[in-house]
Protein backbone atom coordinates (compact mmCIF):
# COMPACT_ATOMS: atom_id res chain seq x y z
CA UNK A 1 -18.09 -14.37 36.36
CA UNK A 2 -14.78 -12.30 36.27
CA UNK A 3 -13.03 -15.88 37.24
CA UNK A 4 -14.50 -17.55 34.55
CA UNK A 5 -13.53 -14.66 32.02
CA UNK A 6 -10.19 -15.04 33.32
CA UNK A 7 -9.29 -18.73 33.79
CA UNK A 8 -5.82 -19.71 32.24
CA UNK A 9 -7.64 -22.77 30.09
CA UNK A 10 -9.16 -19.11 27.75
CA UNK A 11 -5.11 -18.05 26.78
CA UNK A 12 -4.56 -21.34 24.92
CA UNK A 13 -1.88 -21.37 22.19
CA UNK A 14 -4.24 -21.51 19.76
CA UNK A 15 -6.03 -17.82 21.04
CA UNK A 16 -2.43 -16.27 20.17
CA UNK A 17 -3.08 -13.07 18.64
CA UNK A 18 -0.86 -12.23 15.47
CA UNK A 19 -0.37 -9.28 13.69
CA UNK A 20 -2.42 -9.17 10.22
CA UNK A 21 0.07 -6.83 8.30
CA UNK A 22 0.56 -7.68 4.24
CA UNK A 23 3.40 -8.56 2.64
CA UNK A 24 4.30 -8.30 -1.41
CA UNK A 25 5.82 -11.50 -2.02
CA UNK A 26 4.39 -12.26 -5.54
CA UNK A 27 2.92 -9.95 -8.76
CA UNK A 28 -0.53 -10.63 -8.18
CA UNK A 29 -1.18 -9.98 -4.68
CA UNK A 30 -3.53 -7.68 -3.52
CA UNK A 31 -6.27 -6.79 -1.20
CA UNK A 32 -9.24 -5.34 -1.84
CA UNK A 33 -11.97 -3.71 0.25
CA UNK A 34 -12.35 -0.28 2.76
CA UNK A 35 -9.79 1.82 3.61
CA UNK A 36 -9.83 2.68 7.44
CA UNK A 37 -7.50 5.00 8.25
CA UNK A 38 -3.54 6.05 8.57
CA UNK A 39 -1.31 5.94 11.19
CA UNK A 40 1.81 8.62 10.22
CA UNK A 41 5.31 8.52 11.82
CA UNK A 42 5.55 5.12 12.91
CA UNK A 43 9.40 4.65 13.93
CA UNK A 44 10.87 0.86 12.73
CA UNK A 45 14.34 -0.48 12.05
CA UNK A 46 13.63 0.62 8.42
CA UNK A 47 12.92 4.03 9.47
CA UNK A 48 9.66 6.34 10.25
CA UNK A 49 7.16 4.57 8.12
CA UNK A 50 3.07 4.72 7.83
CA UNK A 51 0.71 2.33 8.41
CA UNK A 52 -2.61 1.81 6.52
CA UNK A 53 -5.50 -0.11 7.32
CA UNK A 54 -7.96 -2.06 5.12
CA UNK A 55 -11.09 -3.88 6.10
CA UNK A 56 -10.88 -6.68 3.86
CA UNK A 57 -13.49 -7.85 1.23
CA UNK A 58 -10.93 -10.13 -0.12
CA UNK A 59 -7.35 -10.65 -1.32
CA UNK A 60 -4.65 -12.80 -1.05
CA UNK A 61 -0.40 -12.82 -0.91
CA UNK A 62 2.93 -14.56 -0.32
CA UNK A 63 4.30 -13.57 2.48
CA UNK A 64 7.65 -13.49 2.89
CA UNK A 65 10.59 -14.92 5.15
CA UNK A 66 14.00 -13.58 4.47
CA UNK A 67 12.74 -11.94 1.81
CA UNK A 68 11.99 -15.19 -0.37
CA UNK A 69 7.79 -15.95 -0.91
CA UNK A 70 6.19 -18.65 0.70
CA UNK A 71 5.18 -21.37 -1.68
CA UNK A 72 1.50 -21.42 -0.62
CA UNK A 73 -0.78 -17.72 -0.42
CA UNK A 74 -2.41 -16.68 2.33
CA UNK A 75 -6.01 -15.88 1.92
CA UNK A 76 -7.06 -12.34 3.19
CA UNK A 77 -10.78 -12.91 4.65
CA UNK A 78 -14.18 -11.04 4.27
CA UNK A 79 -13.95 -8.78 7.22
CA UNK A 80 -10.47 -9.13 8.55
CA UNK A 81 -8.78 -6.15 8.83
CA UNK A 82 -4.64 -6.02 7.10
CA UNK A 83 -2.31 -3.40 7.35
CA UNK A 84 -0.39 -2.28 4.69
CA UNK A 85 3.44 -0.74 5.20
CA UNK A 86 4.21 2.44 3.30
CA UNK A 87 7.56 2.91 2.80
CA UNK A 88 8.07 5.74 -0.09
CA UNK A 89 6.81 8.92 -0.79
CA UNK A 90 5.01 8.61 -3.86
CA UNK A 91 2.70 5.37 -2.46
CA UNK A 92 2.23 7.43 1.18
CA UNK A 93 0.74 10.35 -1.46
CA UNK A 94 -1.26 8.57 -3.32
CA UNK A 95 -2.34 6.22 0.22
CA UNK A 96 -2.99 9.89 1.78
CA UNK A 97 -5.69 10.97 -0.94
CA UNK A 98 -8.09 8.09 0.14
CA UNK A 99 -10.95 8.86 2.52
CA UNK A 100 -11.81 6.52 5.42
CA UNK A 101 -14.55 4.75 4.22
CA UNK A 102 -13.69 4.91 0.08
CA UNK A 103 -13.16 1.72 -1.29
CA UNK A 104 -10.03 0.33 -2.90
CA UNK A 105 -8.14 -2.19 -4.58
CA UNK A 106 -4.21 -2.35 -3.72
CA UNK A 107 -2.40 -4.64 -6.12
CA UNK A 108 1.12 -5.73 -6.41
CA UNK A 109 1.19 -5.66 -10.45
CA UNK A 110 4.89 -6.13 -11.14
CA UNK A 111 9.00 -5.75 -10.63
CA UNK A 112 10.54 -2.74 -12.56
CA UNK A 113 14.34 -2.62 -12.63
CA UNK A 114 15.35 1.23 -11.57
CA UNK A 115 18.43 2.46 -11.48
CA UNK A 116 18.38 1.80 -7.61
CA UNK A 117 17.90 -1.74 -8.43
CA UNK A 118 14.67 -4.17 -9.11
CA UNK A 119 11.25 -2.38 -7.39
CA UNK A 120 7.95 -3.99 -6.79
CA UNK A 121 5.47 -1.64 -8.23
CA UNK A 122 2.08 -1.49 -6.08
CA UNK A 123 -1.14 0.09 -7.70
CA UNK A 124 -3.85 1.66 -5.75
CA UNK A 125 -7.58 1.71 -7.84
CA UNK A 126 -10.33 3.55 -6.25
CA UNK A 127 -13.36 3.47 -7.83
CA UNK A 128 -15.51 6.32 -8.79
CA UNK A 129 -19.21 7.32 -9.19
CA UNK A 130 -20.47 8.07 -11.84
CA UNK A 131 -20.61 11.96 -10.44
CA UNK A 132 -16.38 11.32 -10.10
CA UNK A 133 -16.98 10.82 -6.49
CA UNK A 134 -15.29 8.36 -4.63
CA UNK A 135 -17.09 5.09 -4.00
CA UNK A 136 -17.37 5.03 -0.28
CA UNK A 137 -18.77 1.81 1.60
CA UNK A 138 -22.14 3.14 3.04
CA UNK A 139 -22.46 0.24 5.40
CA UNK A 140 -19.39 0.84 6.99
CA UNK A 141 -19.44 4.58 7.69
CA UNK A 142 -22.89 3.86 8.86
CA UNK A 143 -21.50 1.80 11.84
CA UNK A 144 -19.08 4.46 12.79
CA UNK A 145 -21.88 6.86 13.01
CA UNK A 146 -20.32 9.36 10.01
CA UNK A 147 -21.52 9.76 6.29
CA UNK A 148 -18.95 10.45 3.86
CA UNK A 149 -19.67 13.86 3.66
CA UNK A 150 -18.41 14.33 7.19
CA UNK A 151 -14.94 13.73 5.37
């Protein structure tokens, strides 16, 4: 069994694994669907960044070589999950604020020209009850054997 598991002919090109992380090539990409969780402190050429993750209901994006947008989006999947880079402190805030499990919207809505030069604004929504509560995905917290009031 192990053998079989094992053999070389499994670890084709085509089982490469890639990493699913979002980039904001284009106003008008987004992702929507769960947020999972946040990894802090993560050291990269760019600095200590976060990392947040998303299990995707949909969404969509340019992604970006050398900085310049592909011509063609890339579809973000039902049930894939995306990470998203956060690289300033007022998107890490608002990022922080979520609760694993609440359900959100990220959407790159525009560039801004700042006096540091032209920024690509990124919105967060997050739904509400009508109680003000956060929407949280039931199903989800339900397979990680939590409720949302254990948040």
């Amino acid at each position: 069994m192990s053998e079989e598991l094992f053999d070389d002919s499994r670890f084709g090109e085509e089982t490469e694994v890639s990493a699913n992380t979002m980039d904001w090539g284009r106003p008008g990409d987004f992702i929507q669907g769960t947020f999972v969780k946040a990894r802090h402190g993560i050291e990269t050429q760019f600095g200590t960044n976060s990392i947040y993750e998303i299990l995707a209901d949909k969404g969509s994006f340019y992604k970006l070589t050398k900085k310049k947008p592909a011509d063609e989006s890339t579809v973000i999947n039902n049930g894939e999950v995306w990470s998203i880079w956060g690289r300033t402190d007022i998107f890490n805030s608002m990022m922080n604020n979520l609760k694993p499990g609440q359900v959100v919207k990220i959407a790159y809505v525009e560039d801004k020209e700042t006096q540091m030069g032209e920024a690509k604004i990124v919105k967060i929504f997050a739904p509400k009850n009508n109680d003000g509560t956060p929407l949280m995905n039931q199903a989800w917290l339900e397979t990680q054997s939590v409720s949302g009031a254990d948040f």
